[in-house]
C-alpha atoms as a PDB file:
ATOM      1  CA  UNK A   1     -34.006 173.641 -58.058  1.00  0.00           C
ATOM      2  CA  UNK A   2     -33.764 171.257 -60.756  1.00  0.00           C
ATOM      3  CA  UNK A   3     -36.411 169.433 -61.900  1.00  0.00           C
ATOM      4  CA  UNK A   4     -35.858 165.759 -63.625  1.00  0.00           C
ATOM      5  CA  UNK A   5     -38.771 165.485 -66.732  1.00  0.00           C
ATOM      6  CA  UNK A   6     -40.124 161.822 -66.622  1.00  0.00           C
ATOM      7  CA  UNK A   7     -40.539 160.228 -70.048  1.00  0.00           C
ATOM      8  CA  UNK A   8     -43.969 158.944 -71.557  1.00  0.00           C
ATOM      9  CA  UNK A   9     -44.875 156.626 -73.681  1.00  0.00           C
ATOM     10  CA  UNK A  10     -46.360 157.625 -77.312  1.00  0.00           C
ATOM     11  CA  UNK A  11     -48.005 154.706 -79.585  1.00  0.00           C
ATOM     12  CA  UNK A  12     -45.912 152.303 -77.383  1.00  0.00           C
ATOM     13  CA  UNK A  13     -42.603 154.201 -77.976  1.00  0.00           C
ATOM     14  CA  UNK A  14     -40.621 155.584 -75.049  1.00  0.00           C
ATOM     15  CA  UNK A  15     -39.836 158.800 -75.226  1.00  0.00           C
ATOM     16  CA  UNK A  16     -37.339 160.584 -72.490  1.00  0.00           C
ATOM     17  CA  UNK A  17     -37.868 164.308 -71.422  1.00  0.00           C
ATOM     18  CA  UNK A  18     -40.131 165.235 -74.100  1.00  0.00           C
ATOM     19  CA  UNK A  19     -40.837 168.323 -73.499  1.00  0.00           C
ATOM     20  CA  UNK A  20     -37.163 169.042 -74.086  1.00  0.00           C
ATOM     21  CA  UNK A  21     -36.934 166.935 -77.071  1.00  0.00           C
ATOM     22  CA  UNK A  22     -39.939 169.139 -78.324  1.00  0.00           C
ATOM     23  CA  UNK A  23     -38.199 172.597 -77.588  1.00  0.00           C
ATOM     24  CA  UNK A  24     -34.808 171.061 -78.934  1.00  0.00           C
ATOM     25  CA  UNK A  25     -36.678 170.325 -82.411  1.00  0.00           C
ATOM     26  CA  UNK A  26     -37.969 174.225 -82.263  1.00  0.00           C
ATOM     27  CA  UNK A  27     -34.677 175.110 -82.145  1.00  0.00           C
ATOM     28  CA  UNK A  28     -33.773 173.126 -85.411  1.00  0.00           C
ATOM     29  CA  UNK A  29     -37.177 174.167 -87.106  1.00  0.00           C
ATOM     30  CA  UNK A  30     -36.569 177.929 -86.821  1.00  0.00           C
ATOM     31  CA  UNK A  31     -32.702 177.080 -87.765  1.00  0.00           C
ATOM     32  CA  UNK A  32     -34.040 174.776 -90.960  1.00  0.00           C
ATOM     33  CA  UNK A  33     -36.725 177.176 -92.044  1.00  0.00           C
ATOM     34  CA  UNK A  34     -33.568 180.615 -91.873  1.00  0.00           C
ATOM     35  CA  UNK A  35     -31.547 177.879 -94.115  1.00  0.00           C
ATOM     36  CA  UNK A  36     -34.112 177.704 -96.641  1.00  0.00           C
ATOM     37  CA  UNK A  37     -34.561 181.136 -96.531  1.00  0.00           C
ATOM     38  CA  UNK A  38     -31.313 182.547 -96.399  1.00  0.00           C
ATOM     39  CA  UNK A  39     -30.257 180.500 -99.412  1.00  0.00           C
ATOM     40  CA  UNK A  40     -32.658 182.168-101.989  1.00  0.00           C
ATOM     41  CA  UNK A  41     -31.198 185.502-101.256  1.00  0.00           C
ATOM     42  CA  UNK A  42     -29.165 185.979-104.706  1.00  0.00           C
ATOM     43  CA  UNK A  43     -25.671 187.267-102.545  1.00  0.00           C
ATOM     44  CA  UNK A  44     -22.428 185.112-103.345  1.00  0.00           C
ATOM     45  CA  UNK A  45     -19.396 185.884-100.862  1.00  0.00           C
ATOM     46  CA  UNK A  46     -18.263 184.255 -97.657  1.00  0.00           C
ATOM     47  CA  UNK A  47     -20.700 186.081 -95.195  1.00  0.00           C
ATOM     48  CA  UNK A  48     -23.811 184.543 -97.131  1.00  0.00           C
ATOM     49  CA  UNK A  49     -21.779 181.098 -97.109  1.00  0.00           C
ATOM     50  CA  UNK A  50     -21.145 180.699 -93.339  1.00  0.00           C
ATOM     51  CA  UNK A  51     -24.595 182.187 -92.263  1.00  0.00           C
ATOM     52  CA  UNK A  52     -26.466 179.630 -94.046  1.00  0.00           C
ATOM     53  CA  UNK A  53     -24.371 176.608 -93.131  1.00  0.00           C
ATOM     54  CA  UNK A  54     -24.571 178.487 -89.375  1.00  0.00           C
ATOM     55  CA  UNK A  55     -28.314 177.696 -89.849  1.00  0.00           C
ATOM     56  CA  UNK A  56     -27.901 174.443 -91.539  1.00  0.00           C
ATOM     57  CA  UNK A  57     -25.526 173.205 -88.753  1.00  0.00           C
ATOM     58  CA  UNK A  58     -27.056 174.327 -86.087  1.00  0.00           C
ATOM     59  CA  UNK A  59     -30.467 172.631 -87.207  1.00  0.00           C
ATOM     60  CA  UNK A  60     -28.942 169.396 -87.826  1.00  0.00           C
ATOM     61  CA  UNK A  61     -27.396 170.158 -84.169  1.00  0.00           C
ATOM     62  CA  UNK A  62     -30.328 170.263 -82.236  1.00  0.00           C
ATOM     63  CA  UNK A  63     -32.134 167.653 -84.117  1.00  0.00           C
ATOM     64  CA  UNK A  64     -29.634 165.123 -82.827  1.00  0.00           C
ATOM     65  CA  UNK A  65     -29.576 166.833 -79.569  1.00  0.00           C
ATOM     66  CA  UNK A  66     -32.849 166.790 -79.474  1.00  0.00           C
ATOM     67  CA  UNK A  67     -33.770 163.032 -80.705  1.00  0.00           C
ATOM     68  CA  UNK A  68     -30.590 161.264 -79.412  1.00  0.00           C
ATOM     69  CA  UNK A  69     -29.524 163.891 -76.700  1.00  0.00           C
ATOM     70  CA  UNK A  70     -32.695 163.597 -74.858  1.00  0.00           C
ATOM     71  CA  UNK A  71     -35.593 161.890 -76.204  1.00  0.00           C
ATOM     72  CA  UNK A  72     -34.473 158.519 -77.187  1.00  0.00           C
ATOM     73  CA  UNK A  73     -30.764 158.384 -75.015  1.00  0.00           C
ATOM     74  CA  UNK A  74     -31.752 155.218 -73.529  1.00  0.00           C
ATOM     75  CA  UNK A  75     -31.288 153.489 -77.231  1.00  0.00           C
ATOM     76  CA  UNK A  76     -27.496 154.571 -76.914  1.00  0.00           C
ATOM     77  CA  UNK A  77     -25.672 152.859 -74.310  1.00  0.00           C
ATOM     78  CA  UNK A  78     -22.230 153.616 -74.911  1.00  0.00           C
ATOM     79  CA  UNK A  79     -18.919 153.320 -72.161  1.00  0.00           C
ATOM     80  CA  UNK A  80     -16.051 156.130 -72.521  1.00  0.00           C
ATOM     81  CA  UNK A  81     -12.847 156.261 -70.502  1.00  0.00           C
ATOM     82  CA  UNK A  82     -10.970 159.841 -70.780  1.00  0.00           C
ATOM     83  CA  UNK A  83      -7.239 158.897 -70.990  1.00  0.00           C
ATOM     84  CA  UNK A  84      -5.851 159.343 -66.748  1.00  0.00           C
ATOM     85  CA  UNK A  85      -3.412 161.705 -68.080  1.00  0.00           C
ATOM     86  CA  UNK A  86      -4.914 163.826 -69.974  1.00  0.00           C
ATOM     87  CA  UNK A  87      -7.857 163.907 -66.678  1.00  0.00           C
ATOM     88  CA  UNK A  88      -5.311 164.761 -63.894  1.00  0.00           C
ATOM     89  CA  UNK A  89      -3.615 167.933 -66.337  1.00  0.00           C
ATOM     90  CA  UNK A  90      -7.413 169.310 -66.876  1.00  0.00           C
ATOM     91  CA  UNK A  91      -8.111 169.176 -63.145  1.00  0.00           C
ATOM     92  CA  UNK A  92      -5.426 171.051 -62.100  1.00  0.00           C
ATOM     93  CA  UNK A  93      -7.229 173.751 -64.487  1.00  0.00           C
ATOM     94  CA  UNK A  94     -10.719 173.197 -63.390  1.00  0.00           C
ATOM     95  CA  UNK A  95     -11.042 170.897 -60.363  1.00  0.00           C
ATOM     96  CA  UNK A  96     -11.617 167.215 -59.817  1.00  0.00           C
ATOM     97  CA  UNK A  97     -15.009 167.358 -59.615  1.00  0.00           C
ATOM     98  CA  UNK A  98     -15.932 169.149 -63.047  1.00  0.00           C
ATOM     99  CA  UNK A  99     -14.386 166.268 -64.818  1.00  0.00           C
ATOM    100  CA  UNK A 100     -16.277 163.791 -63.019  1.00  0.00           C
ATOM    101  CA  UNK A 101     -19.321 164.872 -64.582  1.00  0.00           C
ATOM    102  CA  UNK A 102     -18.876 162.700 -68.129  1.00  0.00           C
ATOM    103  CA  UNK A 103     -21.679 161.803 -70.203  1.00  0.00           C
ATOM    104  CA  UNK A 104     -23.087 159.434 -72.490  1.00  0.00           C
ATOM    105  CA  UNK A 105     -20.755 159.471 -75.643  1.00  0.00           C
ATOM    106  CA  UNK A 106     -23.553 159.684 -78.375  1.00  0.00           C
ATOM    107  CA  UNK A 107     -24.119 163.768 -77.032  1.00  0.00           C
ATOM    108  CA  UNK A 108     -20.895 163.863 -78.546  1.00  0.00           C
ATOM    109  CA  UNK A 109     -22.524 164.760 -82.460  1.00  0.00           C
ATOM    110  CA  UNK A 110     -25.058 167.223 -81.255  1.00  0.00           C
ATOM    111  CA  UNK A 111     -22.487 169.144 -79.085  1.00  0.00           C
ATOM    112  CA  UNK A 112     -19.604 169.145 -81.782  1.00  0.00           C
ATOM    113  CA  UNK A 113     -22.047 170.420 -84.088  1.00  0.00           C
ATOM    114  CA  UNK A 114     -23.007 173.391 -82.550  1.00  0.00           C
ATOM    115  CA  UNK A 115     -19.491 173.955 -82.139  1.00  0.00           C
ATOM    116  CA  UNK A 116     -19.050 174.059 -85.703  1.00  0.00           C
ATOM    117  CA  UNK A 117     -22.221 176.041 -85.932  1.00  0.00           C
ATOM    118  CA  UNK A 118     -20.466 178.750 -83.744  1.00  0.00           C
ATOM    119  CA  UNK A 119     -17.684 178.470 -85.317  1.00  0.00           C
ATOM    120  CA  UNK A 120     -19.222 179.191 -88.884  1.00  0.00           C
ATOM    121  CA  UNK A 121     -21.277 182.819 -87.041  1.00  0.00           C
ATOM    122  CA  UNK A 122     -17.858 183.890 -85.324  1.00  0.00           C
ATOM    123  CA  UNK A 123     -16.355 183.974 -88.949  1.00  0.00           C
ATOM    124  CA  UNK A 124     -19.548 185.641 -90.510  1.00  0.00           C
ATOM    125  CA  UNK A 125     -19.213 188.098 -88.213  1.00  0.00           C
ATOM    126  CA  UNK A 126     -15.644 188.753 -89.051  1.00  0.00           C
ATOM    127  CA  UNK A 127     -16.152 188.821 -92.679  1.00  0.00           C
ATOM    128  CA  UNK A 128     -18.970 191.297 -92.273  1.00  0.00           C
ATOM    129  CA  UNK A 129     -16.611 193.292 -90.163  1.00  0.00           C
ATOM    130  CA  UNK A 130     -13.632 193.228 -92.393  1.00  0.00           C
ATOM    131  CA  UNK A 131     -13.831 196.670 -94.076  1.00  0.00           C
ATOM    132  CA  UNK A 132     -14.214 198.221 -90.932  1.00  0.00           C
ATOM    133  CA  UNK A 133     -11.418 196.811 -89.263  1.00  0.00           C
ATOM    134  CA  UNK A 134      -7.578 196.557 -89.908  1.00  0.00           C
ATOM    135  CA  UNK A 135      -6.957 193.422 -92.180  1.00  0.00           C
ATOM    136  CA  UNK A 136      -3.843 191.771 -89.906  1.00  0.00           C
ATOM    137  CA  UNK A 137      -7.050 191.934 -87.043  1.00  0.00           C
ATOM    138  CA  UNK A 138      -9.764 189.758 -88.852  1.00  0.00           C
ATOM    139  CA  UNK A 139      -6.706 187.274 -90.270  1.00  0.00           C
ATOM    140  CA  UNK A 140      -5.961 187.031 -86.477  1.00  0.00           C
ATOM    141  CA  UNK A 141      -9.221 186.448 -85.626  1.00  0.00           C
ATOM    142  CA  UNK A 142      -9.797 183.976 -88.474  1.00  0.00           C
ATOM    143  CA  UNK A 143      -7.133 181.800 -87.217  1.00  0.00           C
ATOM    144  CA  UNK A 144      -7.939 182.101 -83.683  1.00  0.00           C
ATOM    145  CA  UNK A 145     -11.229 181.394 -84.558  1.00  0.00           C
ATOM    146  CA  UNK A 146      -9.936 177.950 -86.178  1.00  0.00           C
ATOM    147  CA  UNK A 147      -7.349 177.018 -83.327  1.00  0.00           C
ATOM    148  CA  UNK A 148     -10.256 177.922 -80.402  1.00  0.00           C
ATOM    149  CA  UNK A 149     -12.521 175.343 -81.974  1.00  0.00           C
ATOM    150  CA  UNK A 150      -9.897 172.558 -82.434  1.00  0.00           C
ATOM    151  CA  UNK A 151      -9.113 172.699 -79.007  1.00  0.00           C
ATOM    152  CA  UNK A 152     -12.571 172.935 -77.407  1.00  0.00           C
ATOM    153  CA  UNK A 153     -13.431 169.686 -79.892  1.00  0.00           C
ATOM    154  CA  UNK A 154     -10.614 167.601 -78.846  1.00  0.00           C
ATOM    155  CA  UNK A 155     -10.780 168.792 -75.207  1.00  0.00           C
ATOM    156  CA  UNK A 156     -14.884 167.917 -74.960  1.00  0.00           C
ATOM    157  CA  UNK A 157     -14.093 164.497 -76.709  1.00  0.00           C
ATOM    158  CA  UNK A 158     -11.923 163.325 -74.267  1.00  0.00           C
ATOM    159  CA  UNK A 159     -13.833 164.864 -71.533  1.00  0.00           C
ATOM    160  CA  UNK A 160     -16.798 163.926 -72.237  1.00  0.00           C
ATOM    161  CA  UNK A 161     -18.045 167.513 -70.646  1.00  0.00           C
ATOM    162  CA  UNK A 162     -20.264 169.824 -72.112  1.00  0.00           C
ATOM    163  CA  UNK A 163     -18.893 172.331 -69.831  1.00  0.00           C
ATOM    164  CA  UNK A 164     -16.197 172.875 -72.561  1.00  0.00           C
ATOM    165  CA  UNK A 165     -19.270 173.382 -75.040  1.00  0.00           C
ATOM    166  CA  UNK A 166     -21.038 175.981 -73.006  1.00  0.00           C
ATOM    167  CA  UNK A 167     -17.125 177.847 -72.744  1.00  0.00           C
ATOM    168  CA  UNK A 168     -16.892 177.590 -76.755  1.00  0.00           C
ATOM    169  CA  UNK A 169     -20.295 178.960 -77.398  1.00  0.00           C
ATOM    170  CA  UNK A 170     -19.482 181.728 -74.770  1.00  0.00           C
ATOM    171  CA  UNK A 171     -16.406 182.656 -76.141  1.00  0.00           C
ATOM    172  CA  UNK A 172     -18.002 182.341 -79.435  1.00  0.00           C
ATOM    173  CA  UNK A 173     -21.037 184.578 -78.973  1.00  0.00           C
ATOM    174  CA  UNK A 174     -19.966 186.992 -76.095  1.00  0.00           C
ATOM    175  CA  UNK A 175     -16.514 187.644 -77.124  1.00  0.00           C
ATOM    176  CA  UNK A 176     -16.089 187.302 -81.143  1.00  0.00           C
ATOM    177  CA  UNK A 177     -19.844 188.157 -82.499  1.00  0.00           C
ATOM    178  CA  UNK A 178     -20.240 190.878 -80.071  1.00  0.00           C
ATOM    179  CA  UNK A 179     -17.763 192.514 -80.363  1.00  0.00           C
ATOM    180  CA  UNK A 180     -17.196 192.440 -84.174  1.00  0.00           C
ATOM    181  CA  UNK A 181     -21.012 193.121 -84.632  1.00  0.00           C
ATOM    182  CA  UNK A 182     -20.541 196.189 -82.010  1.00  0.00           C
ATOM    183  CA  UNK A 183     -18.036 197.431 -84.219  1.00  0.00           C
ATOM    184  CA  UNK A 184     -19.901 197.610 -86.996  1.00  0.00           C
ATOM    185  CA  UNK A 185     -23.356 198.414 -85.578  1.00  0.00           C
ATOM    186  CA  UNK A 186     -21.436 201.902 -83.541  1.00  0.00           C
ATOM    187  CA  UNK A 187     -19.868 202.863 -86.710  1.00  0.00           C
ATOM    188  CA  UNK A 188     -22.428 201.884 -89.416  1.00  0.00           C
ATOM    189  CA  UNK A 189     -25.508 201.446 -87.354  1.00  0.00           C
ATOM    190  CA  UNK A 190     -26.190 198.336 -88.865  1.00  0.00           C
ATOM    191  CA  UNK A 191     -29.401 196.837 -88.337  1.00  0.00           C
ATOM    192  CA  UNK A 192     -28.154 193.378 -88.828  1.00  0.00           C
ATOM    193  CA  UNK A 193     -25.476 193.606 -86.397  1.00  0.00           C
ATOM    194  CA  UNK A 194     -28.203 195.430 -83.895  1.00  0.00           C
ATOM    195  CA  UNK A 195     -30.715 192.180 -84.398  1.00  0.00           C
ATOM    196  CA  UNK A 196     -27.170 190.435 -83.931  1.00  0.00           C
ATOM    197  CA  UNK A 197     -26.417 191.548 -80.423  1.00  0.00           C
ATOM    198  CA  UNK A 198     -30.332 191.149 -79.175  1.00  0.00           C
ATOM    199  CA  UNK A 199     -29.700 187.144 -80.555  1.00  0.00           C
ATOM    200  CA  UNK A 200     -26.993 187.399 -78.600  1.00  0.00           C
ATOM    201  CA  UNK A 201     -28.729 188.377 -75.482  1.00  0.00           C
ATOM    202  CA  UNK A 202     -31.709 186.048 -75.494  1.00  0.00           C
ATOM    203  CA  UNK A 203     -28.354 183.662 -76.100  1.00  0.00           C
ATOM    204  CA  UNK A 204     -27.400 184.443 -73.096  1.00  0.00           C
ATOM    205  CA  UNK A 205     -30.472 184.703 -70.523  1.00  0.00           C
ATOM    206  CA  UNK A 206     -30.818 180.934 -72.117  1.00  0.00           C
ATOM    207  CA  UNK A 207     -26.939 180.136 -70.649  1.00  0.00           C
ATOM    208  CA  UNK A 208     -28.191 181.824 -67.635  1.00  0.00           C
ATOM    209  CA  UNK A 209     -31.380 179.774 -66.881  1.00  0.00           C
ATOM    210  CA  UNK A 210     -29.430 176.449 -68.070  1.00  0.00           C
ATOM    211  CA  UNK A 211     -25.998 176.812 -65.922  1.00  0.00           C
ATOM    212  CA  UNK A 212     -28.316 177.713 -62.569  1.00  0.00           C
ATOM    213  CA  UNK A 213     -30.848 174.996 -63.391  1.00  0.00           C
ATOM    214  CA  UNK A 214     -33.571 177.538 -62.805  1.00  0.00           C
ATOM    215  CA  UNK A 215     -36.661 176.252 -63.661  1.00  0.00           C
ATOM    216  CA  UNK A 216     -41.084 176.309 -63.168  1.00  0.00           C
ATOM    217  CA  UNK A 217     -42.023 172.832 -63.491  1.00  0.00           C
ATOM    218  CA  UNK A 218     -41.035 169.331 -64.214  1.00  0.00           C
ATOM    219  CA  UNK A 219     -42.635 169.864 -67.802  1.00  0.00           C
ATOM    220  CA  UNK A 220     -40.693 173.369 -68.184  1.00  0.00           C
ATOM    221  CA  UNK A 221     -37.553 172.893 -66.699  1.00  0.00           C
ATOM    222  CA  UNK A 222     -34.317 174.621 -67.166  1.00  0.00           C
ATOM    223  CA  UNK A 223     -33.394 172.852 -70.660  1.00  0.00           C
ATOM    224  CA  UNK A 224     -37.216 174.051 -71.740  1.00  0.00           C
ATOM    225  CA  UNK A 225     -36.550 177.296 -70.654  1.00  0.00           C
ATOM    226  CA  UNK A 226     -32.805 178.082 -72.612  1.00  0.00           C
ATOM    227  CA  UNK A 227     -34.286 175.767 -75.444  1.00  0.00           C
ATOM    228  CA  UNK A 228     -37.343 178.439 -76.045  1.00  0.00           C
ATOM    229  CA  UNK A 229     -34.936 180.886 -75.677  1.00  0.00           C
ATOM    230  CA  UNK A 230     -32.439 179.708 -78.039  1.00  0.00           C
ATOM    231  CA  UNK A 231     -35.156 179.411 -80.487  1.00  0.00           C
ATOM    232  CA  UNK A 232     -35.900 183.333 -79.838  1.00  0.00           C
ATOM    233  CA  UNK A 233     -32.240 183.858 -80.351  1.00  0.00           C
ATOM    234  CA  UNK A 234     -32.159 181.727 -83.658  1.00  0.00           C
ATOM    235  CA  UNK A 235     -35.303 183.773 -85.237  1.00  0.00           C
ATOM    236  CA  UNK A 236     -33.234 186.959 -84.656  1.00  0.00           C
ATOM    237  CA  UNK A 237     -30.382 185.490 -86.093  1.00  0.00           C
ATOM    238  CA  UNK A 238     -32.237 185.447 -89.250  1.00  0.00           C
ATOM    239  CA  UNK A 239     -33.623 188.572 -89.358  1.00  0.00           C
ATOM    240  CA  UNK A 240     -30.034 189.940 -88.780  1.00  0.00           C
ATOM    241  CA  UNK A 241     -28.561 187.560 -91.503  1.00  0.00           C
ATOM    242  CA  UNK A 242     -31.200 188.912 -94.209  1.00  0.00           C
ATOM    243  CA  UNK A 243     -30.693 192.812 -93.260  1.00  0.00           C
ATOM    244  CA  UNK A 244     -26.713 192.093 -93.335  1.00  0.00           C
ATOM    245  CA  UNK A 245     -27.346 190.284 -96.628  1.00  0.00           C
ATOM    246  CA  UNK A 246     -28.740 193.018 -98.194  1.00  0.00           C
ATOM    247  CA  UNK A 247     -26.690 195.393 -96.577  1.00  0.00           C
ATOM    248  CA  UNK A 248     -24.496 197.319 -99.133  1.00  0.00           C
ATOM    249  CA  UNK A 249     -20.893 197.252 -97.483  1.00  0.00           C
ATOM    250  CA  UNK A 250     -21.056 193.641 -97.993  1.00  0.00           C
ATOM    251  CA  UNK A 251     -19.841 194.771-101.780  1.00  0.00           C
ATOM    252  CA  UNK A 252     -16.604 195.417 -99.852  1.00  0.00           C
ATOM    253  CA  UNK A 253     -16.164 191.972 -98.484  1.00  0.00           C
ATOM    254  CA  UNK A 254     -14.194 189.570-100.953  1.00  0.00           C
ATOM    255  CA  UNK A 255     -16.670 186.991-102.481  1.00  0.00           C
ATOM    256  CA  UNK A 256     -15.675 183.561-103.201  1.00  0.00           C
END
């Protein structure tokens, strides 16, 4: 059952699903504060570089999610017509009525951040990977990790869908960080790519809750529910990053 959150007003000031908006701004606070962190560590090579600008990214991600996504929406009234041609190709792929579901255009810098943000873990877990694995794999991956996101982008701008986003970040996190932090966590037994795959997890109960719109309560609906756990996912994010940070086969990976 999904349930709609009413808005309330604060001081006079409108503010739409605010629960949501809250958990959205615990997602960036947990993703600011690993940032912060994260960049005192005294490590220079590409791992360190795309983990904090994961963090960074991501922050900045579900801030505007969170404060133009949901809570103040009804400030951004902005029309969008996907071009007819480009429409009727997609729906061969995935039906007429996925398409249909378009939304307000101003999502559009939340959701192509966090594609970014995914992005920037998928190649931190490659780097990290890299001594373990044969080097024509991880320059593969590195490209494939840069043609994926082009295409999700330019397919969720013209859709309008954030269907596309939720395929990205699943690809992203179930396919590419998995599997590279598997790697190295069965032959290393890395605790950074161990706290890696639980983020992971938590990543994914939050996918589950949000794509079957399973929620308690009008104040802790399904968004409330992946939010919180997103922000359990993010906190274990960290604690990988610092154990991989400090972790010595890093000396292997080529620094910048």
């Amino acid at each position: 059952m999904e349930f709609i959150q009413p808005s309330i007003d604060i001081l006079g000031i409108q503010i739409d699903e605010p629960v949501t908006t809250f958990t959205d701004l615990m997602v960036s606070a947990v993703c600011f504060y690993a940032f912060i962190k994260l960049s005192r560590i005294p490590v220079h090579n590409k791992v360190h570089l795309y983990l904090r600008y994961y963090f960074l990214s991501m922050g900045i991600a579900t801030t505007i999610g969170g404060l133009i996504g949901h809570g103040f929406l009804y400030l951004f009234n902005t029309q969008w017509h996907s071009p007819d041609i480009f429409v009727r190709a997609l729906s061969h792929i995935f039906g007429e009525n996925l398409l249909k579901n378009i939304a307000n255009p101003w999502k559009l810098p939340g959701w192509l951040t966090s594609m970014f943000s995914i992005m920037l873990v998928e190649r931190a877990s490659i780097e990290y990977a890299r001594p373990l694995i044969k080097p024509k794999l991880g320059n593969i991956f590195a490209w494939v990790n840069i043609i994926e996101l082009t295409t999700f982008v330019i397919i969720t701008f013209l859709t309008l869908n954030f269907f596309f986003v939720e395929v990205h970040s699943a690809y992203g996190l179930l396919v590419v960080v998995t599997s590279f932090n598997l790697i190295v966590y069965i032959k290393t037994k890395s605790k950074g790519s161990k706290l890696f795959l639980i983020a992971v997890g938590f990543s994914a109960l939050g996918a589950l809750f949000f794509m079957n719109k399973w929620g308690f309560s009008i104040w802790f609906n399904h968004f409330d529910i992946s939010h919180v756990l997103m922000t359990i996912s993010a906190y274990f994010f960290y604690l990988g990053a610092k154990k991989i940070l400090t972790d010595p086969m890093l000396t292997k990976v080529k620094t910048n």
